[in-house]
N, C-alpha and C. Protein backbone atom coordinates (compact mmCIF):
# COMPACT_ATOMS: atom_id res chain seq x y z
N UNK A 1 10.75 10.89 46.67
CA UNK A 1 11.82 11.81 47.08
C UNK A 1 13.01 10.98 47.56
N UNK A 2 14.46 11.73 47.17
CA UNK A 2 15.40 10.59 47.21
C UNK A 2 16.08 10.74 48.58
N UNK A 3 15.95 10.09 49.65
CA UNK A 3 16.50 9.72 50.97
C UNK A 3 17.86 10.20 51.22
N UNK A 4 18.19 11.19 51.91
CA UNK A 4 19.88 11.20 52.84
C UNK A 4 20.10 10.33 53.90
N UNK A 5 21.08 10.17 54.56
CA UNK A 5 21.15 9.97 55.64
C UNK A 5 21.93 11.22 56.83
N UNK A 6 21.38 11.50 57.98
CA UNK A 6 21.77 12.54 58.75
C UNK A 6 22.32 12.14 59.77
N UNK A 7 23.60 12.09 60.52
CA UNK A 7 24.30 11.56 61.37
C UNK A 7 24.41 12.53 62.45
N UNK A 8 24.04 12.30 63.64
CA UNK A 8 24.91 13.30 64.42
C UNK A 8 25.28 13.20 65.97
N UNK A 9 25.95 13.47 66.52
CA UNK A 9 26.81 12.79 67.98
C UNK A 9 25.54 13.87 69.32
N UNK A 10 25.64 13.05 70.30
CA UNK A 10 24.58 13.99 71.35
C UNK A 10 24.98 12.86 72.80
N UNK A 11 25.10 13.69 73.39
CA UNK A 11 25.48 13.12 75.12
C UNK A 11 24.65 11.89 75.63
N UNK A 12 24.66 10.45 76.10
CA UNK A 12 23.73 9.60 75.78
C UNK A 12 22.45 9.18 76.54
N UNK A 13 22.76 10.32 78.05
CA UNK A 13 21.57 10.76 78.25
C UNK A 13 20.41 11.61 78.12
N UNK A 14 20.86 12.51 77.37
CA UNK A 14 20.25 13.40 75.94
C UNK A 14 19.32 12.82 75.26
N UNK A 15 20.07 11.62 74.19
CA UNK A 15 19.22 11.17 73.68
C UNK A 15 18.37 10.13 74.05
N UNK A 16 18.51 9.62 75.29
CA UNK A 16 17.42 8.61 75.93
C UNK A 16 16.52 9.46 76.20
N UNK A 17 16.67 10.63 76.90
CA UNK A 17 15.56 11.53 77.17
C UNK A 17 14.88 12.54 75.87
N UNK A 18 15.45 12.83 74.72
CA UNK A 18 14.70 13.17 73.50
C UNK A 18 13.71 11.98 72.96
N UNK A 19 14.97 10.75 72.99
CA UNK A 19 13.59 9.60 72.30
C UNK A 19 12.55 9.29 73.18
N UNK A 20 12.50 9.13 75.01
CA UNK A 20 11.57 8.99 75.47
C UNK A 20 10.25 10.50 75.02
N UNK A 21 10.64 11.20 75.14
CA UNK A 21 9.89 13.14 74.25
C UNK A 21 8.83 12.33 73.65
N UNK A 22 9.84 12.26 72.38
CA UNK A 22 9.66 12.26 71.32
C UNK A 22 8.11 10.90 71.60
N UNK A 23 8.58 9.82 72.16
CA UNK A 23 7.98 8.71 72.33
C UNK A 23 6.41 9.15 72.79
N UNK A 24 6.95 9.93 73.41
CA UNK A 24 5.42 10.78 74.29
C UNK A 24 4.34 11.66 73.08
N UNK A 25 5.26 11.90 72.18
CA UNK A 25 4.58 13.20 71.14
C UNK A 25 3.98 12.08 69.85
N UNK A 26 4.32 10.63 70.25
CA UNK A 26 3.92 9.74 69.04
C UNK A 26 4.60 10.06 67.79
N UNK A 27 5.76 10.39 67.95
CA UNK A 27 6.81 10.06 66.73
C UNK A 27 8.28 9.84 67.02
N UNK A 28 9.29 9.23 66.53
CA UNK A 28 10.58 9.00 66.65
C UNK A 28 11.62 10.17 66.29
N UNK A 29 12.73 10.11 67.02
CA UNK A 29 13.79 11.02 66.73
C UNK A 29 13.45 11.59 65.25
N UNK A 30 13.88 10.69 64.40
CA UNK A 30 14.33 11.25 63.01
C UNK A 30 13.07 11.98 62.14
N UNK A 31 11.82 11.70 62.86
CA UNK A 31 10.47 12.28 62.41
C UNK A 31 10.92 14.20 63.46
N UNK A 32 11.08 14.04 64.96
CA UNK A 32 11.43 15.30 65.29
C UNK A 32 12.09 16.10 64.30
N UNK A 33 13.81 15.57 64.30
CA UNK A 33 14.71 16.35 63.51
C UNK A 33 13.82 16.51 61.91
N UNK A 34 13.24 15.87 61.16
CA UNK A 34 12.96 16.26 59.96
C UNK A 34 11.44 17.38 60.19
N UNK A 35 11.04 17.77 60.96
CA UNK A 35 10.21 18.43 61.71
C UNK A 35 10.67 19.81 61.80
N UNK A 36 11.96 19.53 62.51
CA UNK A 36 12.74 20.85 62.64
C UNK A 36 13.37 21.66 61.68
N UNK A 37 14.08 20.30 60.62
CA UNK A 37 14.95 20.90 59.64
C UNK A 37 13.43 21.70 58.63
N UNK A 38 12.57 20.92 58.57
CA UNK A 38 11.41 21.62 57.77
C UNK A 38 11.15 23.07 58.18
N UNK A 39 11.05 23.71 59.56
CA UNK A 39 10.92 24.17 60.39
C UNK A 39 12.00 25.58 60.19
N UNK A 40 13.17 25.11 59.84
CA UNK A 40 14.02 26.17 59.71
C UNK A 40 14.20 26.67 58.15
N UNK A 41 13.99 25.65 57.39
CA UNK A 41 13.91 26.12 55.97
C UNK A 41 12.66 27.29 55.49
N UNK A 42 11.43 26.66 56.03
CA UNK A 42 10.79 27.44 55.44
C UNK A 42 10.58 28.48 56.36
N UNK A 43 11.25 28.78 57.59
CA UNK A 43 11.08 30.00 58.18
C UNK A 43 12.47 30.77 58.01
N UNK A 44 13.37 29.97 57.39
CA UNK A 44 14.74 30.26 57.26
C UNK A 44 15.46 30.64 58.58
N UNK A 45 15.22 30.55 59.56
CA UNK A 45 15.96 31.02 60.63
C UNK A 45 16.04 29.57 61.64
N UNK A 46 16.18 29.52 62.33
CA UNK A 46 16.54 28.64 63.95
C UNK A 46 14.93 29.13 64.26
N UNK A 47 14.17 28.01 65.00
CA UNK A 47 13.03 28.27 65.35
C UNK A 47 12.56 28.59 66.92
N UNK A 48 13.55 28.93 67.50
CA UNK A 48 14.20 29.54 68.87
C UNK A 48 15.31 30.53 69.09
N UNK A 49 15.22 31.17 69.89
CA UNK A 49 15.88 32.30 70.32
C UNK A 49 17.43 31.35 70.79
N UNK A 50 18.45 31.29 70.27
CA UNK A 50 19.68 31.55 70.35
C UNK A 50 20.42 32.92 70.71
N UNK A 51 21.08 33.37 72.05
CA UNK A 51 21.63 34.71 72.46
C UNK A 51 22.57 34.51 73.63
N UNK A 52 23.31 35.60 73.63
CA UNK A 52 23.98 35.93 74.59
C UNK A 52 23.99 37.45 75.17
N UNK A 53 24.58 37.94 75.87
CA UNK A 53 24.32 39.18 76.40
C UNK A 53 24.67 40.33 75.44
N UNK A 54 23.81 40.92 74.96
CA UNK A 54 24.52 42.58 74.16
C UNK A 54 25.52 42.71 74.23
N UNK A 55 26.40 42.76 75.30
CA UNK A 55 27.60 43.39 75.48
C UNK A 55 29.20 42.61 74.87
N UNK A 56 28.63 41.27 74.78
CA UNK A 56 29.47 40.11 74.19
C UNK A 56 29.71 40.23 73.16
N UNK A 57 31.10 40.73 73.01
CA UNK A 57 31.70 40.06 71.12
C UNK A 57 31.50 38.62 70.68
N UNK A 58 31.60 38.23 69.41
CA UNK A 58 32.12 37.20 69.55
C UNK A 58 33.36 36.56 69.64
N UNK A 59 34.46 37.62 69.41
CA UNK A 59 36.09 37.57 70.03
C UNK A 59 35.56 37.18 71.55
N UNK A 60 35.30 37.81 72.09
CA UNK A 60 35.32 37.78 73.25
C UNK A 60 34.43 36.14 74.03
N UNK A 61 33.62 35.88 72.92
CA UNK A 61 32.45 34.70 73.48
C UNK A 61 34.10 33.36 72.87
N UNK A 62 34.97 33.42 71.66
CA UNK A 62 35.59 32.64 71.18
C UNK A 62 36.60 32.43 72.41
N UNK A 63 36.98 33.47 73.30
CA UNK A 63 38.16 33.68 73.99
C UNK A 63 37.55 33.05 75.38
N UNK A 64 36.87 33.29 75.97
CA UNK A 64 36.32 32.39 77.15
C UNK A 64 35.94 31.26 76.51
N UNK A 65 35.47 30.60 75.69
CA UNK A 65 35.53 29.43 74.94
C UNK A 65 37.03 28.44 75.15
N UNK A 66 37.79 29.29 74.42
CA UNK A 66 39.40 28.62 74.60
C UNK A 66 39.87 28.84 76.04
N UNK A 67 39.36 29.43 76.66
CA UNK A 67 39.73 29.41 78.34
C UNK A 67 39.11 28.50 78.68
N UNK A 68 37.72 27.95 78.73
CA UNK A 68 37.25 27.29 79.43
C UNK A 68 38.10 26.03 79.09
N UNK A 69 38.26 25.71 77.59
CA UNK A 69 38.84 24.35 77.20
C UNK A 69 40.40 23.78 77.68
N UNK A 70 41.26 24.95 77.85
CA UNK A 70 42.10 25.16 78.86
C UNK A 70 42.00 24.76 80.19
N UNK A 71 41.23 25.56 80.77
CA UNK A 71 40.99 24.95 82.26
C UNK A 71 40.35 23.75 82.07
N UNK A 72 39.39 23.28 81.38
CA UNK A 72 39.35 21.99 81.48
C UNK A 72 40.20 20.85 81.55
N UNK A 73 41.13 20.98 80.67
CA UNK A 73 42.10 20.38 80.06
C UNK A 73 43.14 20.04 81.33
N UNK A 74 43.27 21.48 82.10
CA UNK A 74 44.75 21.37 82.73
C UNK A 74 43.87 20.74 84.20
N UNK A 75 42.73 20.50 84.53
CA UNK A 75 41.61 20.09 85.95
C UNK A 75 40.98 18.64 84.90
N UNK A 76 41.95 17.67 84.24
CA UNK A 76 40.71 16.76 83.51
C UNK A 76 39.34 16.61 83.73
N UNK A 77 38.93 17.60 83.06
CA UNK A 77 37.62 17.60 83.22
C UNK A 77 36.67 17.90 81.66
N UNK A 78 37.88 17.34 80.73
CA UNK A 78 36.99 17.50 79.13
C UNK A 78 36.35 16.58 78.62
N UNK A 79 36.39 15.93 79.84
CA UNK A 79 35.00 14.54 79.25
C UNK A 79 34.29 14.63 79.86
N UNK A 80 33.81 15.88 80.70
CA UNK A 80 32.46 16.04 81.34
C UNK A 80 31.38 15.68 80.55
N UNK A 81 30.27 15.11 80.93
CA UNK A 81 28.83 14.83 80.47
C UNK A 81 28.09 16.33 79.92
N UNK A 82 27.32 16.62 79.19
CA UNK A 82 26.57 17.59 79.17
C UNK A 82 25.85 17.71 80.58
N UNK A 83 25.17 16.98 80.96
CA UNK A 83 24.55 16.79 82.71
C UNK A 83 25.26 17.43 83.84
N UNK A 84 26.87 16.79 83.44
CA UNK A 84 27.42 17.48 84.90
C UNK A 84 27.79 19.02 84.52
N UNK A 85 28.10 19.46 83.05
CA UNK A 85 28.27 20.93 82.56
C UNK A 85 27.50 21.46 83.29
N UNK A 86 26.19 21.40 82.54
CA UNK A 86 24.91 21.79 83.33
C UNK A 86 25.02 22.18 84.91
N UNK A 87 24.91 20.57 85.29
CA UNK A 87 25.10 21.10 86.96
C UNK A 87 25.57 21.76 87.58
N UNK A 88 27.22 22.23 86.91
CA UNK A 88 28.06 22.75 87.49
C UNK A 88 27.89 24.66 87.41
N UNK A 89 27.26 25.40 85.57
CA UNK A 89 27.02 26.21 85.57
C UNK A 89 25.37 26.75 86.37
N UNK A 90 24.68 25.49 86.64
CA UNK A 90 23.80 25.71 87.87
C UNK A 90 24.31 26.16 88.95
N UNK A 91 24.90 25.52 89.60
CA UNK A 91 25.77 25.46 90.76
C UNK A 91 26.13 27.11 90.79
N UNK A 92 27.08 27.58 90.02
CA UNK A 92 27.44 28.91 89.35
C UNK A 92 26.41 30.00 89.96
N UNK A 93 25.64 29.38 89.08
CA UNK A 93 24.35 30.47 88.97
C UNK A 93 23.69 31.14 90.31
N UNK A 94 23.64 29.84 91.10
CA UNK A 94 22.84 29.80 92.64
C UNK A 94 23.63 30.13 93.57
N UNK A 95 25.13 30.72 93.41
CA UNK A 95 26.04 30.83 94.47
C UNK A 95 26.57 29.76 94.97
N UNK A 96 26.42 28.56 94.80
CA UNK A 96 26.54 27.05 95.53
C UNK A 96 28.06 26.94 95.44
């Protein structure tokens, strides 16, 4: 079977912590992802629940999207880490 190559960008403590996973499950990144992509073909869908609330357009999910990137932008804060995102919509969450 004739070989691709699959490229793709991920936050770089992300992927220290997928390859350590992965390290644990006795196979490497690119054995996961070809795992997955197998995974979605023959089930044809995403093999997890992807959602947002009922009530959400996606006008509406695109438009707080471009707000957030805005406020980021004008508070430099668009090179946040995925980690500190995280933390911060934690933070959010807990009242903090």
């Amino acid at each position: 079977m004739a070989q691709a190559t699959f490229s793709i960008r991920m936050d770089k403590n992300l992927k220290k912590q997928f390859d350590a996973l992965c390290s644990d499950f006795g196979m490497n990144a690119t054995t996961a992802f070809n795992i997955f992509a197998k995974a979605v073909v023959r089930e044809r869908k995403i093999p997890f629940e992807i959602s947002s609330p009922a009530d959400t357009t996606r006008e509406d999910a695109k438009a707080a999207f471009w707000k957030m990137r805005s406020i980021a932008a004008e508070n430099d804060l668009q090179d946040m880490t995925l980690d500190e995102i995280n933390s911060e919509i934690e933070a959010v969450r807990s009242g903090k």
